[in-house]
C-alpha atoms as a PDB file:
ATOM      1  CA  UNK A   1      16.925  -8.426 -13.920  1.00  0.00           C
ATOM      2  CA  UNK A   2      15.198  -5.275 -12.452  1.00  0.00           C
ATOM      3  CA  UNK A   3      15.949  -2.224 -13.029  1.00  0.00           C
ATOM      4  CA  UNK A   4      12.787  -0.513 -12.090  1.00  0.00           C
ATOM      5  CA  UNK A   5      10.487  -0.919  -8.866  1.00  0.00           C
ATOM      6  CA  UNK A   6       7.336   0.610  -8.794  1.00  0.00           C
ATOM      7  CA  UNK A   7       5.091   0.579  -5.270  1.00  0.00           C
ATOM      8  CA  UNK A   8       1.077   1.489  -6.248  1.00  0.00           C
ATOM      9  CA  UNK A   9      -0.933   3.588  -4.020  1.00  0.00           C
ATOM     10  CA  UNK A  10      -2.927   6.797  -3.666  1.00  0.00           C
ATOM     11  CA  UNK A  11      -1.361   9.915  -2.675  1.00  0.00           C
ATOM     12  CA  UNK A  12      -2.200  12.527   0.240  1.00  0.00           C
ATOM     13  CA  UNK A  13      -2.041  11.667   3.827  1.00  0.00           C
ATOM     14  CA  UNK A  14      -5.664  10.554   3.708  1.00  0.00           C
ATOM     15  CA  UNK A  15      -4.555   7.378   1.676  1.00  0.00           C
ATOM     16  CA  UNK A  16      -1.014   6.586   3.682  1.00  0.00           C
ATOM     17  CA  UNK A  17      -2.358   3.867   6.127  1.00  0.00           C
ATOM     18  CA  UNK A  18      -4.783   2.412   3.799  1.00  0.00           C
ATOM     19  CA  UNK A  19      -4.716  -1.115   2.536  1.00  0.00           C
ATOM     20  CA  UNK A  20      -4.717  -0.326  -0.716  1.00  0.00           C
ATOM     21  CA  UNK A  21      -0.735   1.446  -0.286  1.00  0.00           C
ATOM     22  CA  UNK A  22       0.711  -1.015   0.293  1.00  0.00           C
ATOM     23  CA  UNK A  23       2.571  -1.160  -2.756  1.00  0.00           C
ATOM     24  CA  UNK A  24       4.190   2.545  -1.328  1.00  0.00           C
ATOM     25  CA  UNK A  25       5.034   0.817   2.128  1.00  0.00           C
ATOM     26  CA  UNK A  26       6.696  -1.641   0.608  1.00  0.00           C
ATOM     27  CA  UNK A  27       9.279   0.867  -2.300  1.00  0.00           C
ATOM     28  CA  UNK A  28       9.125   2.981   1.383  1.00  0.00           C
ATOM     29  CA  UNK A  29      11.116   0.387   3.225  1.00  0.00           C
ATOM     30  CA  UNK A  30      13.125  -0.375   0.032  1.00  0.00           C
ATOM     31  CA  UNK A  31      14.335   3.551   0.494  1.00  0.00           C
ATOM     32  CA  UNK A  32      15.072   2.872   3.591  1.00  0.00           C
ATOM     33  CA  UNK A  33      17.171   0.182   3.254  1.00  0.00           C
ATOM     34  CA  UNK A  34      19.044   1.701   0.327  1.00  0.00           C
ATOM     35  CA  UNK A  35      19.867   4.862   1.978  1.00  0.00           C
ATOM     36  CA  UNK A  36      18.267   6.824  -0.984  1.00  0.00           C
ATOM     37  CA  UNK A  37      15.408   9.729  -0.781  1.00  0.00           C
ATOM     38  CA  UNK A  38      12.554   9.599  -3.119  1.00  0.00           C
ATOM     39  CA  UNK A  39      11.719  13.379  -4.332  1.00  0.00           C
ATOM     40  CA  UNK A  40       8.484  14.337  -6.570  1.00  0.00           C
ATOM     41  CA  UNK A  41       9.810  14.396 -10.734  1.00  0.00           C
ATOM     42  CA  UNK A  42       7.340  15.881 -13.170  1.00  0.00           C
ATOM     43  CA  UNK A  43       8.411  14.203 -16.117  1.00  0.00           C
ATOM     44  CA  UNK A  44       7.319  10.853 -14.256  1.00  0.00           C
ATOM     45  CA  UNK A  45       4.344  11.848 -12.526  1.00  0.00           C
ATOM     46  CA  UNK A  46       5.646  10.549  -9.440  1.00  0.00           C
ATOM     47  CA  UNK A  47       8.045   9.864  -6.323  1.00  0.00           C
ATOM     48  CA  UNK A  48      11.085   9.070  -7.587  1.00  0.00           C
ATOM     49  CA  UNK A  49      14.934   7.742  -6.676  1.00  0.00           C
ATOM     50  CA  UNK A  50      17.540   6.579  -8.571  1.00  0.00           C
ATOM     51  CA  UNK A  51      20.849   4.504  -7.752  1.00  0.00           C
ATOM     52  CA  UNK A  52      23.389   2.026  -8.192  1.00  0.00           C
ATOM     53  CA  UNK A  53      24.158  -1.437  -7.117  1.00  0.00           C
ATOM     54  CA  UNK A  54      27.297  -3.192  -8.712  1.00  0.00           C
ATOM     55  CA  UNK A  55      27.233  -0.393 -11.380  1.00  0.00           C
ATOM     56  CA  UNK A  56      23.701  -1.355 -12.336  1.00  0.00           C
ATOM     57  CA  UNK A  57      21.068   1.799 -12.373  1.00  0.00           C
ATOM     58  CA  UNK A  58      18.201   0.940 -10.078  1.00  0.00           C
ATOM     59  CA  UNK A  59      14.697   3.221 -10.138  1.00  0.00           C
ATOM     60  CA  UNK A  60      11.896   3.794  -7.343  1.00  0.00           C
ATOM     61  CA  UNK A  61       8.941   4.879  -8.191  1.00  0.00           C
ATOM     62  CA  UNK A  62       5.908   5.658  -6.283  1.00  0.00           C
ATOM     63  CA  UNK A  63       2.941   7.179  -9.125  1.00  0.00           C
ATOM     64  CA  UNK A  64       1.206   9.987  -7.549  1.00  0.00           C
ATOM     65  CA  UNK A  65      -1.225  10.255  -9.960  1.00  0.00           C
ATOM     66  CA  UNK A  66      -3.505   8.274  -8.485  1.00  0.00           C
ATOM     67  CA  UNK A  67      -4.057   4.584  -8.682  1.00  0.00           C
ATOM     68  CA  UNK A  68      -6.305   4.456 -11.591  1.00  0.00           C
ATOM     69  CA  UNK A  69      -3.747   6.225 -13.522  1.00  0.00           C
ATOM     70  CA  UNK A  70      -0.159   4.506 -12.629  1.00  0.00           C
ATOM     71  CA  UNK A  71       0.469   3.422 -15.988  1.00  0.00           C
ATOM     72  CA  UNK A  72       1.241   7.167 -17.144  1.00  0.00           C
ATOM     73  CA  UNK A  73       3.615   7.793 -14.450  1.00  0.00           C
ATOM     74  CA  UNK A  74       5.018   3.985 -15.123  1.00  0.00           C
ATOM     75  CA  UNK A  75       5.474   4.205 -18.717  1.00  0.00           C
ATOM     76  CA  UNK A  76       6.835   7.921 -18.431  1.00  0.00           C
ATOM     77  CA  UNK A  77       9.920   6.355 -16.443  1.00  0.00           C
ATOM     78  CA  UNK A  78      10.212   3.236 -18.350  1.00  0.00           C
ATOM     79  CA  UNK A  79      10.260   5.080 -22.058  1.00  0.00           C
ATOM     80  CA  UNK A  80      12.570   7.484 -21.458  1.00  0.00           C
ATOM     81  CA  UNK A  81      15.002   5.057 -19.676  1.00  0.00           C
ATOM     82  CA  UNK A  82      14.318   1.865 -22.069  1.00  0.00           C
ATOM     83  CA  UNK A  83      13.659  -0.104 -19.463  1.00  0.00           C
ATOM     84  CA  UNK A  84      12.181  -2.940 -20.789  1.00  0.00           C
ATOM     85  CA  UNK A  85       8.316  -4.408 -19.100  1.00  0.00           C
ATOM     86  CA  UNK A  86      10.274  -7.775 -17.768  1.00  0.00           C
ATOM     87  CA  UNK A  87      12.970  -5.658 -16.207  1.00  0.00           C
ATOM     88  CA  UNK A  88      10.124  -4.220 -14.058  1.00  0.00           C
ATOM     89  CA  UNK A  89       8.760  -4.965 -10.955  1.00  0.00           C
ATOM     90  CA  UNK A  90       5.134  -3.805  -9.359  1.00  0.00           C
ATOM     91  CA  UNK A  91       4.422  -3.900  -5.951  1.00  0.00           C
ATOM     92  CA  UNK A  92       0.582  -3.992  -5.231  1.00  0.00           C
ATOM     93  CA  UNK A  93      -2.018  -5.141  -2.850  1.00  0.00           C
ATOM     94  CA  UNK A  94      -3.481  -8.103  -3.397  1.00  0.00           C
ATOM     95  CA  UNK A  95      -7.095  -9.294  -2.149  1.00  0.00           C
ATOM     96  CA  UNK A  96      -6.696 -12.858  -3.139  1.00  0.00           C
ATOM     97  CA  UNK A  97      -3.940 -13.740  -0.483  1.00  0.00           C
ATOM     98  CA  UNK A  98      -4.082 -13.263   2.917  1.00  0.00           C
ATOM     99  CA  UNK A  99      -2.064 -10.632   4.850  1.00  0.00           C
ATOM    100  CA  UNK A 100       1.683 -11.950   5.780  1.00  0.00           C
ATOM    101  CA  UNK A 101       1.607 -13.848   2.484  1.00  0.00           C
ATOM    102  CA  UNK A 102       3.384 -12.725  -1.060  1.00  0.00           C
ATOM    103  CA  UNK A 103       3.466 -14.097  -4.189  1.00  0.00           C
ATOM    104  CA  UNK A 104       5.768 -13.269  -7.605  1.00  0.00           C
ATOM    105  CA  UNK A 105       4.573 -13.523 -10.829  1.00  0.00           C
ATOM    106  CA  UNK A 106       5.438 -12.333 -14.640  1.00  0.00           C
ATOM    107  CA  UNK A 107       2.314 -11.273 -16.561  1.00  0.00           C
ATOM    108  CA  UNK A 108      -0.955 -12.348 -15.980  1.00  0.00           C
ATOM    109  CA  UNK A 109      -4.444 -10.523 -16.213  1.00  0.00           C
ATOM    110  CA  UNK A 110      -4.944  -7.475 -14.343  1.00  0.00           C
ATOM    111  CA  UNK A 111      -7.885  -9.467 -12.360  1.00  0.00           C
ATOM    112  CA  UNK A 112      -9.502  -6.350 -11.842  1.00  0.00           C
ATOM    113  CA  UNK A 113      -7.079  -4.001 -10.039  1.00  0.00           C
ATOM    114  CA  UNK A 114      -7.368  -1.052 -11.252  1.00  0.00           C
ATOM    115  CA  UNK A 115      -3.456   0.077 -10.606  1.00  0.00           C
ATOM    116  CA  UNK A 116      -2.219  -2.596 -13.401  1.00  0.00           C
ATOM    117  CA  UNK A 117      -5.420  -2.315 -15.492  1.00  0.00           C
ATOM    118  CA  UNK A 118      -3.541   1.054 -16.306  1.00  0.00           C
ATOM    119  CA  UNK A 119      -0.413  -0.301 -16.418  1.00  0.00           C
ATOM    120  CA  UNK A 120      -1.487  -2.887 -18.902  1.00  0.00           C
ATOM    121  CA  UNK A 121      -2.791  -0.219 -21.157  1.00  0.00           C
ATOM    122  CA  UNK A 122       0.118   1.914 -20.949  1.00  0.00           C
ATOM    123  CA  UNK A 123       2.794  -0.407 -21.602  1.00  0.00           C
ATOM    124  CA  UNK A 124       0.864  -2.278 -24.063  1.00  0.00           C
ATOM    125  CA  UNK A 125       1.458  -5.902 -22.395  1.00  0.00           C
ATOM    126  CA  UNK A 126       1.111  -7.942 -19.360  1.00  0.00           C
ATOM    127  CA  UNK A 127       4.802  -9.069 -19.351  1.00  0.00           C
ATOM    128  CA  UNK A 128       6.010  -6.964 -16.187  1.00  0.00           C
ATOM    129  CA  UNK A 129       6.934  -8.707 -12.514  1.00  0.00           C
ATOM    130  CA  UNK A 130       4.103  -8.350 -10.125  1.00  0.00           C
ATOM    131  CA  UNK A 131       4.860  -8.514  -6.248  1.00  0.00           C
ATOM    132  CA  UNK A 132       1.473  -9.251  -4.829  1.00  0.00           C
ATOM    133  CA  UNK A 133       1.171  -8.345  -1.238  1.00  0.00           C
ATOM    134  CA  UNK A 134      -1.623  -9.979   0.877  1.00  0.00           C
ATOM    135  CA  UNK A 135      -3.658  -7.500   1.908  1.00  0.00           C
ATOM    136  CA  UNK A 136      -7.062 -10.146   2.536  1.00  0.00           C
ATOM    137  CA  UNK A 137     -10.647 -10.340   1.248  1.00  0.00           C
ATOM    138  CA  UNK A 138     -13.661  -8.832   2.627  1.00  0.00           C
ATOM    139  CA  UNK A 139     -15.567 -12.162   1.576  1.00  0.00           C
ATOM    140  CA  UNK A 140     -18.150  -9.798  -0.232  1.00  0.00           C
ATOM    141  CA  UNK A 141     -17.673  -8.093  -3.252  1.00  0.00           C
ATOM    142  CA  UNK A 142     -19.854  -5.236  -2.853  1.00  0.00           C
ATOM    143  CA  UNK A 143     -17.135  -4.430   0.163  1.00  0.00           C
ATOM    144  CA  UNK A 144     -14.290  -4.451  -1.599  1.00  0.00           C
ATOM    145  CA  UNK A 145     -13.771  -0.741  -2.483  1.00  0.00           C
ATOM    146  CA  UNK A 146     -14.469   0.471   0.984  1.00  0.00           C
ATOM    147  CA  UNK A 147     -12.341  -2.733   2.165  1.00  0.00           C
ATOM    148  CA  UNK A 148      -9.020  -1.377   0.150  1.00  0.00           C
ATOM    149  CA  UNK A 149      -9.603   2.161   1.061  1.00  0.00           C
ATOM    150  CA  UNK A 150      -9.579   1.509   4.839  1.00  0.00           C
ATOM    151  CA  UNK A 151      -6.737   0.714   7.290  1.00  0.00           C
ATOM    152  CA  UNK A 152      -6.048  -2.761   8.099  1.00  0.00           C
ATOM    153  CA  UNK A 153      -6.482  -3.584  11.908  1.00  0.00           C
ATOM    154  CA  UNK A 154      -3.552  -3.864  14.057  1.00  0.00           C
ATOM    155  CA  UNK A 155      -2.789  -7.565  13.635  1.00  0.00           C
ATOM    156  CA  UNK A 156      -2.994  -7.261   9.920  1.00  0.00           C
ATOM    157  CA  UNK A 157      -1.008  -4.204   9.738  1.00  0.00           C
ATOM    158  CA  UNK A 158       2.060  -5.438  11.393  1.00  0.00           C
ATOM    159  CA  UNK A 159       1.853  -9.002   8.995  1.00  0.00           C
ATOM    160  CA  UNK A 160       2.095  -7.117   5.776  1.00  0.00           C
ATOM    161  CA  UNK A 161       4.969  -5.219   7.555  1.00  0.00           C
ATOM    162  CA  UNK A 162       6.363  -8.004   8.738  1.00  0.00           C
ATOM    163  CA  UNK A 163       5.840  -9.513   4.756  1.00  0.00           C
ATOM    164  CA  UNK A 164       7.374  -6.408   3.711  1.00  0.00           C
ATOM    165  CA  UNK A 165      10.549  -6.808   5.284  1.00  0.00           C
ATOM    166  CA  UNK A 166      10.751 -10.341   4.212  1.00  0.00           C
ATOM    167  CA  UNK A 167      10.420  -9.914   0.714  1.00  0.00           C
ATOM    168  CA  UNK A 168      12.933  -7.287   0.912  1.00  0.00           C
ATOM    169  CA  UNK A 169      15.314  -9.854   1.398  1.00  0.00           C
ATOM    170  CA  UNK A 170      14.747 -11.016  -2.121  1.00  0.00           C
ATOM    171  CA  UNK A 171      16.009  -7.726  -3.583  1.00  0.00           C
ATOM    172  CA  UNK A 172      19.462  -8.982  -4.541  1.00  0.00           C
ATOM    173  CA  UNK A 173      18.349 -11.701  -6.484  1.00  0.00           C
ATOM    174  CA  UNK A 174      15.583  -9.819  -8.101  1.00  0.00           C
ATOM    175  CA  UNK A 175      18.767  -7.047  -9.218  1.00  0.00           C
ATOM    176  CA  UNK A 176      20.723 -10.663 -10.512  1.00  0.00           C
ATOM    177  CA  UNK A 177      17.905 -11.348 -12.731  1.00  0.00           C
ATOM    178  CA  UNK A 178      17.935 -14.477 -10.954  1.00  0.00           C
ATOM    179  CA  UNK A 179      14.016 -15.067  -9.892  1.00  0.00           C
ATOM    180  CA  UNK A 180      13.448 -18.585  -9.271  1.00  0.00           C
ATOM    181  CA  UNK A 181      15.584 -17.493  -6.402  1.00  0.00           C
ATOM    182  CA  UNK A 182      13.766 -14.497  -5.619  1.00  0.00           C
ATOM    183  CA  UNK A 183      10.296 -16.443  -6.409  1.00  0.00           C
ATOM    184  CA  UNK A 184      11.490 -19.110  -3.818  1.00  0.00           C
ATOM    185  CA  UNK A 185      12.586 -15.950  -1.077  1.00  0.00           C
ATOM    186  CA  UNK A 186       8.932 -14.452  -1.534  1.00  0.00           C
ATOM    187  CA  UNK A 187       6.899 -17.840  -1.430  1.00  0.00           C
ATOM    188  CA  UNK A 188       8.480 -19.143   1.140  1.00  0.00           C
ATOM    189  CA  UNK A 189       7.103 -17.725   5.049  1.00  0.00           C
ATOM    190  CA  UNK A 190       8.136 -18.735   8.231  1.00  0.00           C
ATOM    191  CA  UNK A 191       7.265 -22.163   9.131  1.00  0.00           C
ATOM    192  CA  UNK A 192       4.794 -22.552  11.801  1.00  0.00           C
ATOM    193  CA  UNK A 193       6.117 -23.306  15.242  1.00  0.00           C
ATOM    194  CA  UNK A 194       5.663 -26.674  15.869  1.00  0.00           C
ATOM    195  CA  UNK A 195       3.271 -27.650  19.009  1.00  0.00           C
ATOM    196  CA  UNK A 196       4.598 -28.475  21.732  1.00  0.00           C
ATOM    197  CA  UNK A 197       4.057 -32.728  22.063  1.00  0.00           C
ATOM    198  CA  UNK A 198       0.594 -33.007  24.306  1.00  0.00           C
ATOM    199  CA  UNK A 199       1.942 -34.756  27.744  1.00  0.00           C
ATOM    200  CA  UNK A 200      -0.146 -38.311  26.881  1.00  0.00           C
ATOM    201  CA  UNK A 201       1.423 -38.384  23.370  1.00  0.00           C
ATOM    202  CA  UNK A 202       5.163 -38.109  24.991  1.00  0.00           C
ATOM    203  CA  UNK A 203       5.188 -40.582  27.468  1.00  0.00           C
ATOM    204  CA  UNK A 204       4.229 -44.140  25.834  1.00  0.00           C
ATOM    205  CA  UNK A 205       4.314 -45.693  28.931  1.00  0.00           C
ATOM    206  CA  UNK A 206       0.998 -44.000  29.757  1.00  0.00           C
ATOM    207  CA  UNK A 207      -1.033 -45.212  26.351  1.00  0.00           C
ATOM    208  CA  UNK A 208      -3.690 -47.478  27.434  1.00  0.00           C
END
């Protein structure tokens, strides 16, 4: 189960509408929707809130120590609470899936990010949940620094909103430990609307 969510991002109003915070939009909304405040803590280098669901101690945590160094902020939290790396969940942008999308995963390689690449090193494993949100690809990797950095247009904006408050709705199974559910939840989008029939192709009496 988690017990910990952590959103990656960059700090100062420069960074808020950039691609690369999405991982803050996202524990943002989660605030939101738990009624709960997150306030700067020292000790964790970050944003923090604390709670309870069913008598189970939830954490929010948004690092503010920049993205390159989340794990310090991370691991501050996590030691001092023993909250174990599977009982954590880290919400990030991801280049590799297009905006709207999601995907959940447990461990993995960092594939270059340089929020977990941190994380990696200061937990000392891989095995943490990862919430990937689709933030899109450039399609040229000499642009991907300037591509994170920068707001998403309009369009794309209000898809990884709209993923946002979709995967929120995987929360409660995420807090029940139980994540084939929640990996279901997060996988699965809206299905397309279907086309309307074209007028030849509903009325067989006017096939040749």
């Amino acid at each position: 189960m988690i017990k910990l969510f952590v959103g990656l991002g960059n700090p100062g109003p420069e960074y808020d509408a950039t691609r690369h915070n999405a991982g803050f939009w996202w524990i943002d909304a989660l605030a939101r929707e738990l009624k709960v405040t997150l306030v700067p803590d020292k000790s964790y280098h970050g944003l923090v809130a604390r709670t309870a669901i069913h008598g189970q101690t939830l954490w929010l945590l948004e690092p503010q120590t920049f993205m390159n160094l989340s794990g310090k902020s991370v691991a501050a939290l996590a030691r001092f609470f023993k909250i174990q790396p599977d009982e954590i969940l880290v919400v990030h942008d991801e280049l590799d899936i297009v905006p709207g999308q999601a995907k959940l995963k447990l461990g993995g390689s960092h594939a270059g990010h340089n929020g977990l690449r941190d994380i990696h090193a200061q937990l000392g494993t891989s095995d943490y949940w990862r919430l990937r949100l689709g933030i899109g690809h450039p399609g040229v990797k000499s642009e991907v620094i300037h591509w994170v950095l920068k707001k998403p247009s309009p369009e794309q904006r209000s898809a990884i909103e709209e993923c946002v408050d979709r995967t929120l709705k995987a929360v409660p199974a995420l807090l029940a430990g139980e994540m084939e559910k929640a990996t279901l939840l997060i996988h699965t989008s809206k299905p397309p609307r279907p086309k309307p029939p074209r007028p030849e192709a509903a009325r067989p009496d006017s096939l040749p």
